[in-house]
Protein backbone atom coordinates (compact mmCIF):
# COMPACT_ATOMS: atom_id res chain seq x y z
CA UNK A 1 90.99 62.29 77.76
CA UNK A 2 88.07 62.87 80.21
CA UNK A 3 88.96 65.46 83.21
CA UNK A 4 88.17 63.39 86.25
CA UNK A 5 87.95 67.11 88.45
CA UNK A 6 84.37 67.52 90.37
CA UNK A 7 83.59 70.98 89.33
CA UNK A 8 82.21 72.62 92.52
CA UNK A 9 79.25 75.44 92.68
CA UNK A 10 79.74 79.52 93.35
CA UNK A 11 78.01 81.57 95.11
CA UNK A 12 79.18 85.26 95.58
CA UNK A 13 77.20 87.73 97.31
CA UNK A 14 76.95 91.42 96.46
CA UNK A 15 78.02 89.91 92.92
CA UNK A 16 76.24 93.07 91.26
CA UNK A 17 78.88 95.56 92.69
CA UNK A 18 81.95 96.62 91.17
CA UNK A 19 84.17 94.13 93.00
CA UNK A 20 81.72 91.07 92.87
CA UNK A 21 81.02 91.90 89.16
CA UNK A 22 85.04 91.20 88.62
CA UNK A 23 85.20 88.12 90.75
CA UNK A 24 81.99 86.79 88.95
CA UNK A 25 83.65 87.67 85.73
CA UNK A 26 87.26 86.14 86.92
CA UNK A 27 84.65 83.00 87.95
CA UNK A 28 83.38 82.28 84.49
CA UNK A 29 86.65 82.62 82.82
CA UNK A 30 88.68 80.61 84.90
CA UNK A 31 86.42 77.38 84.10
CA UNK A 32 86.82 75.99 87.14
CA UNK A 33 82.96 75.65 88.70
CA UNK A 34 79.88 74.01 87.50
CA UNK A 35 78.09 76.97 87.95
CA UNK A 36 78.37 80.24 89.14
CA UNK A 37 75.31 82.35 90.92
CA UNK A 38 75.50 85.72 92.67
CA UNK A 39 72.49 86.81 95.63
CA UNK A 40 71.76 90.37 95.18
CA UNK A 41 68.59 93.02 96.46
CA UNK A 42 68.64 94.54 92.71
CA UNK A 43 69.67 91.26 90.85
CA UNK A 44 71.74 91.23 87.96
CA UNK A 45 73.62 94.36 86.82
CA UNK A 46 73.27 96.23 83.70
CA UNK A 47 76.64 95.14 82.28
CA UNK A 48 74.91 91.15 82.76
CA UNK A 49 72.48 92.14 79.75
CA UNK A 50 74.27 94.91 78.23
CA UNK A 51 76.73 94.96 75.16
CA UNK A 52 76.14 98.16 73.29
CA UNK A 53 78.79 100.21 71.46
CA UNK A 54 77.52 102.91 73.73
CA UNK A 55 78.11 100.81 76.46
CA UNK A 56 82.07 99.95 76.22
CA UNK A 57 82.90 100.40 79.94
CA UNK A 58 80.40 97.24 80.03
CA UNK A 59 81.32 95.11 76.78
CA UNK A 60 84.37 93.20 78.48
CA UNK A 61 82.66 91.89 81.48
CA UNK A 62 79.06 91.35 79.30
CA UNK A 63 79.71 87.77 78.04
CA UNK A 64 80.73 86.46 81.43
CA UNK A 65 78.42 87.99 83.15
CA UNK A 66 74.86 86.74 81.00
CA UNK A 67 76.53 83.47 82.49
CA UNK A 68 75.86 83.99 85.99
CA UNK A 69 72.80 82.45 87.74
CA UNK A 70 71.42 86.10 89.79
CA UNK A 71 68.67 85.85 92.21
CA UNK A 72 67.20 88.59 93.34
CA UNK A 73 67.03 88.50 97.41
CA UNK A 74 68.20 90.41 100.79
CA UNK A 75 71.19 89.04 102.22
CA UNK A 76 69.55 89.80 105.78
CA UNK A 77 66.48 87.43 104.69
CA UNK A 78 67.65 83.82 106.12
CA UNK A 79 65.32 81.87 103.88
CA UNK A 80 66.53 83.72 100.78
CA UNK A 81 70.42 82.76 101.95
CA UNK A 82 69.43 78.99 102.89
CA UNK A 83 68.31 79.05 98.92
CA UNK A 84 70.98 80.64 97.88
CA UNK A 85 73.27 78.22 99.59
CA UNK A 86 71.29 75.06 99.15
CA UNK A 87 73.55 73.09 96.49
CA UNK A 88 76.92 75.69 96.56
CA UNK A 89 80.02 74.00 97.52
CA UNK A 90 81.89 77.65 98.02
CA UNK A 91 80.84 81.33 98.99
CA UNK A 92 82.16 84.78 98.77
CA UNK A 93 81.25 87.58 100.26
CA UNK A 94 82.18 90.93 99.00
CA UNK A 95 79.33 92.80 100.51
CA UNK A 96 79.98 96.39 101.39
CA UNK A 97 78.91 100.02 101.16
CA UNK A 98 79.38 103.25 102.92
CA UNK A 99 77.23 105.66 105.02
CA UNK A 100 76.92 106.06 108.59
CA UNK A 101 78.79 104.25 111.12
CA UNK A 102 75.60 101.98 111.83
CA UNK A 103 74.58 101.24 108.68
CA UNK A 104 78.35 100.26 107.86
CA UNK A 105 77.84 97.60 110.49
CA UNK A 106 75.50 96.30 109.49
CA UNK A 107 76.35 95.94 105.75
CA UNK A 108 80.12 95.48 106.30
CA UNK A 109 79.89 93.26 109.23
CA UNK A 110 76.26 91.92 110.01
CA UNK A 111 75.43 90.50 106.66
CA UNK A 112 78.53 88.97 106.28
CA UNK A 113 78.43 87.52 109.50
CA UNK A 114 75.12 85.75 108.83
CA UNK A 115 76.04 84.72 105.44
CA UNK A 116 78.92 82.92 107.50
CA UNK A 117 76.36 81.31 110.08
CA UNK A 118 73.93 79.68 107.59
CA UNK A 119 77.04 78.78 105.01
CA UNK A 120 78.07 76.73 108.17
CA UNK A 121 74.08 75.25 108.76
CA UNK A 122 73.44 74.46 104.88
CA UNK A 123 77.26 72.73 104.55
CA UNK A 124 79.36 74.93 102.49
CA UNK A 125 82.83 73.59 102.93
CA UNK A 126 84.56 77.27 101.92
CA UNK A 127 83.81 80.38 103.12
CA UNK A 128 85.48 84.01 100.65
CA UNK A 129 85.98 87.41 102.38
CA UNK A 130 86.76 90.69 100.80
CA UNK A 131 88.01 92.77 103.47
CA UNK A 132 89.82 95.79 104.01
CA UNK A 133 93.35 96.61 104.26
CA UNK A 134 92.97 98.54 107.43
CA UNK A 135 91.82 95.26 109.10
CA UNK A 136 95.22 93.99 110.68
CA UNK A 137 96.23 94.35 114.46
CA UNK A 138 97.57 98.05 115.56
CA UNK A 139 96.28 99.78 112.08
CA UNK A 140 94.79 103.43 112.23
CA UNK A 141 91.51 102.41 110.88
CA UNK A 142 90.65 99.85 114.03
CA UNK A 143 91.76 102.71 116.53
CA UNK A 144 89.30 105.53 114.81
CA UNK A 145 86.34 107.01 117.52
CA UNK A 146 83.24 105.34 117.13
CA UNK A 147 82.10 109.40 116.22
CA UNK A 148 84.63 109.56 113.27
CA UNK A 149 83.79 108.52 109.41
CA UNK A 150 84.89 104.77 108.36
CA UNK A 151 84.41 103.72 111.76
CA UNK A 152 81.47 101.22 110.98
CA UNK A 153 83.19 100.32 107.77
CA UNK A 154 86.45 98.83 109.29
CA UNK A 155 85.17 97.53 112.46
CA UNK A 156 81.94 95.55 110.80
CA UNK A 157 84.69 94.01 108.25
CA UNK A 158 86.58 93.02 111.55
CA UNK A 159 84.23 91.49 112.99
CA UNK A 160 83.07 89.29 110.07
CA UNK A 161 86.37 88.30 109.75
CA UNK A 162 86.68 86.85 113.78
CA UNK A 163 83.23 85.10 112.33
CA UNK A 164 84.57 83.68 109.56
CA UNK A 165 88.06 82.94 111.21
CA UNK A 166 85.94 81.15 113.92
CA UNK A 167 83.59 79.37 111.62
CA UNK A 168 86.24 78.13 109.18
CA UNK A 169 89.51 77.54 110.51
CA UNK A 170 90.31 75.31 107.96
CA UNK A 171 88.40 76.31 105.08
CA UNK A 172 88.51 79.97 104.68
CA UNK A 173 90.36 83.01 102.35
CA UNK A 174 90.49 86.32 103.17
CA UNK A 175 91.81 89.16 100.81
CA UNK A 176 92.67 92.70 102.48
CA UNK A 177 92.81 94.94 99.45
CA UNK A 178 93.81 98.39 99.70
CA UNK A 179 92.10 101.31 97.20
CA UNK A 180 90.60 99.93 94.73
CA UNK A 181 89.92 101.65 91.33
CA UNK A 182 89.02 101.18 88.32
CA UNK A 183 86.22 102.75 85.32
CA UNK A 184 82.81 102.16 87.82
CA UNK A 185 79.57 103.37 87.86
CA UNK A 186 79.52 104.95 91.20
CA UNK A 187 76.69 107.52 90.86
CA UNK A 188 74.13 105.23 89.16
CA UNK A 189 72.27 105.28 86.28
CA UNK A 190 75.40 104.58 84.61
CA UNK A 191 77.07 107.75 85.17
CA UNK A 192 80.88 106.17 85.29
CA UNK A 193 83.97 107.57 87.39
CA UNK A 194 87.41 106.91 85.66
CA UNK A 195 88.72 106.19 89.46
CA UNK A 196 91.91 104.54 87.16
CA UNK A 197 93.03 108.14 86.61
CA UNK A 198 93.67 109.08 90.56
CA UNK A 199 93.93 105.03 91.56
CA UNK A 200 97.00 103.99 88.99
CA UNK A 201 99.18 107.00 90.01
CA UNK A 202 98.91 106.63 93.68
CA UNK A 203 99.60 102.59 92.79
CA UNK A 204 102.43 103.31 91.04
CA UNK A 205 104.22 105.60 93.65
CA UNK A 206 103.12 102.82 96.31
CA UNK A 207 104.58 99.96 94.79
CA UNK A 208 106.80 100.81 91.95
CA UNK A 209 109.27 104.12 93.37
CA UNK A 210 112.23 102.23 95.42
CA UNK A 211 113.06 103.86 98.38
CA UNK A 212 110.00 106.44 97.40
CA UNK A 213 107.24 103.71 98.10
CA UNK A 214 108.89 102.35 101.20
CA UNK A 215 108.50 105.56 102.57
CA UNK A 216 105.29 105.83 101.50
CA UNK A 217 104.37 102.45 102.63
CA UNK A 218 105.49 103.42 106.59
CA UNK A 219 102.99 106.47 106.48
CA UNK A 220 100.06 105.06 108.60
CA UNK A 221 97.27 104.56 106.81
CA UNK A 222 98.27 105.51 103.53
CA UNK A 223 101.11 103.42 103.10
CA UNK A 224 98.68 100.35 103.10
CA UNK A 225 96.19 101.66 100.95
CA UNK A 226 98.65 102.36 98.43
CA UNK A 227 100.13 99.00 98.29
């Protein structure tokens, strides 16, 4: 029997990171869109074309990945997001990176922001967000100086979210994850960092302890990054 389901159209942006990579791979798998591109500066990944046996940390995501549509653009370039955007029914954004407190808010905040803006122009009807768990009223991370680390980070995700929340009331998810680990290629040139090894343990005494990770879970900060 023929599926009478309209398939809709995926874009994620920052697909080439370790988070987008998984939600582009999660994408493909589930079956449930017509198609699937990701808008990136560098373009696809090297686990999109690679499936060497020297290459394992890659192999599982390869197949799904040599699916994706990736165009090569800068998120901050409105012509190369109207594009992008021009036939897409639904957009994530899990656009983020770490430096100084500027250039945090502008990558954290700013380019989401103005993904949000032309989604809404072009007629996206669904609008993704991968935040931060630190984003929530009263949490440690909103209250840090503008002088200290993370700053940037937690108040450009903020904002985009107030964007977003704005933008589509009706028609927008949000996901505050805490630490996120995992085998990744943080260093480049596919130097890879088993975060798993220091990520699962601190999980599993957040979530899986008792009374252990309640109290864990109070501690400011920590206790929502663990859990």
């Amino acid at each position: 029997m023929a599926s009478n389901i309209i398939k809709k159209r995926l874009l994620i942006l920052g697909g080439n990171g370790y988070v987008g990579q998984n939600i582009c791979h999660a994408a493909i798998q589930s079956n449930n869109f017509a198609a699937v591109r990701s808008l990136n500066r560098s373009g696809p990944p090297p686990s999109a074309t690679t499936s060497s046996p020297n290459d394992q940390h890659h192999n599982h995501l390869s197949p799904s990945l040599s699916q994706v549509e990736w165009i090569s653009g800068d998120i901050f370039d409105q012509s190369a997001r109207q594009d992008a955007m021009s036939d897409v029914d639904t957009v994530i954004s899990c656009v983020g990176a770490f430096g100084s407190n500027e250039f945090m808010q502008r990558v954290c905040g700013d380019a989401t922001i103005e993904a949000i803006r032309t989604a809404k122009e072009v007629g996206v009807s669904q609008f993704g967000f991968v935040s931060s768990a630190q984003v929530y009223e009263g949490s440690v991370g909103l209250k840090l100086p503008a002088s200290m680390p993370m700053h940037g980070y937690f108040q450009g995700k903020l904002r985009a979210e107030k964007e977003l929340l704005g933008s589509y009331p009706e028609g927008h998810v949000i996901v505050r994850p805490g630490f996120i680990y995992g085998l990744r290629d943080v260093m480049g040139g596919g130097r890879m960092v088993p975060l798993q090894f220091v990520g699962g343990p601190i999980s599993f005494m957040g979530t899986r302890m008792g009374p252990i990770s309640s109290l864990i879970q109070a501690i400011p900060f920590v206790g929502t990054e663990c859990s």
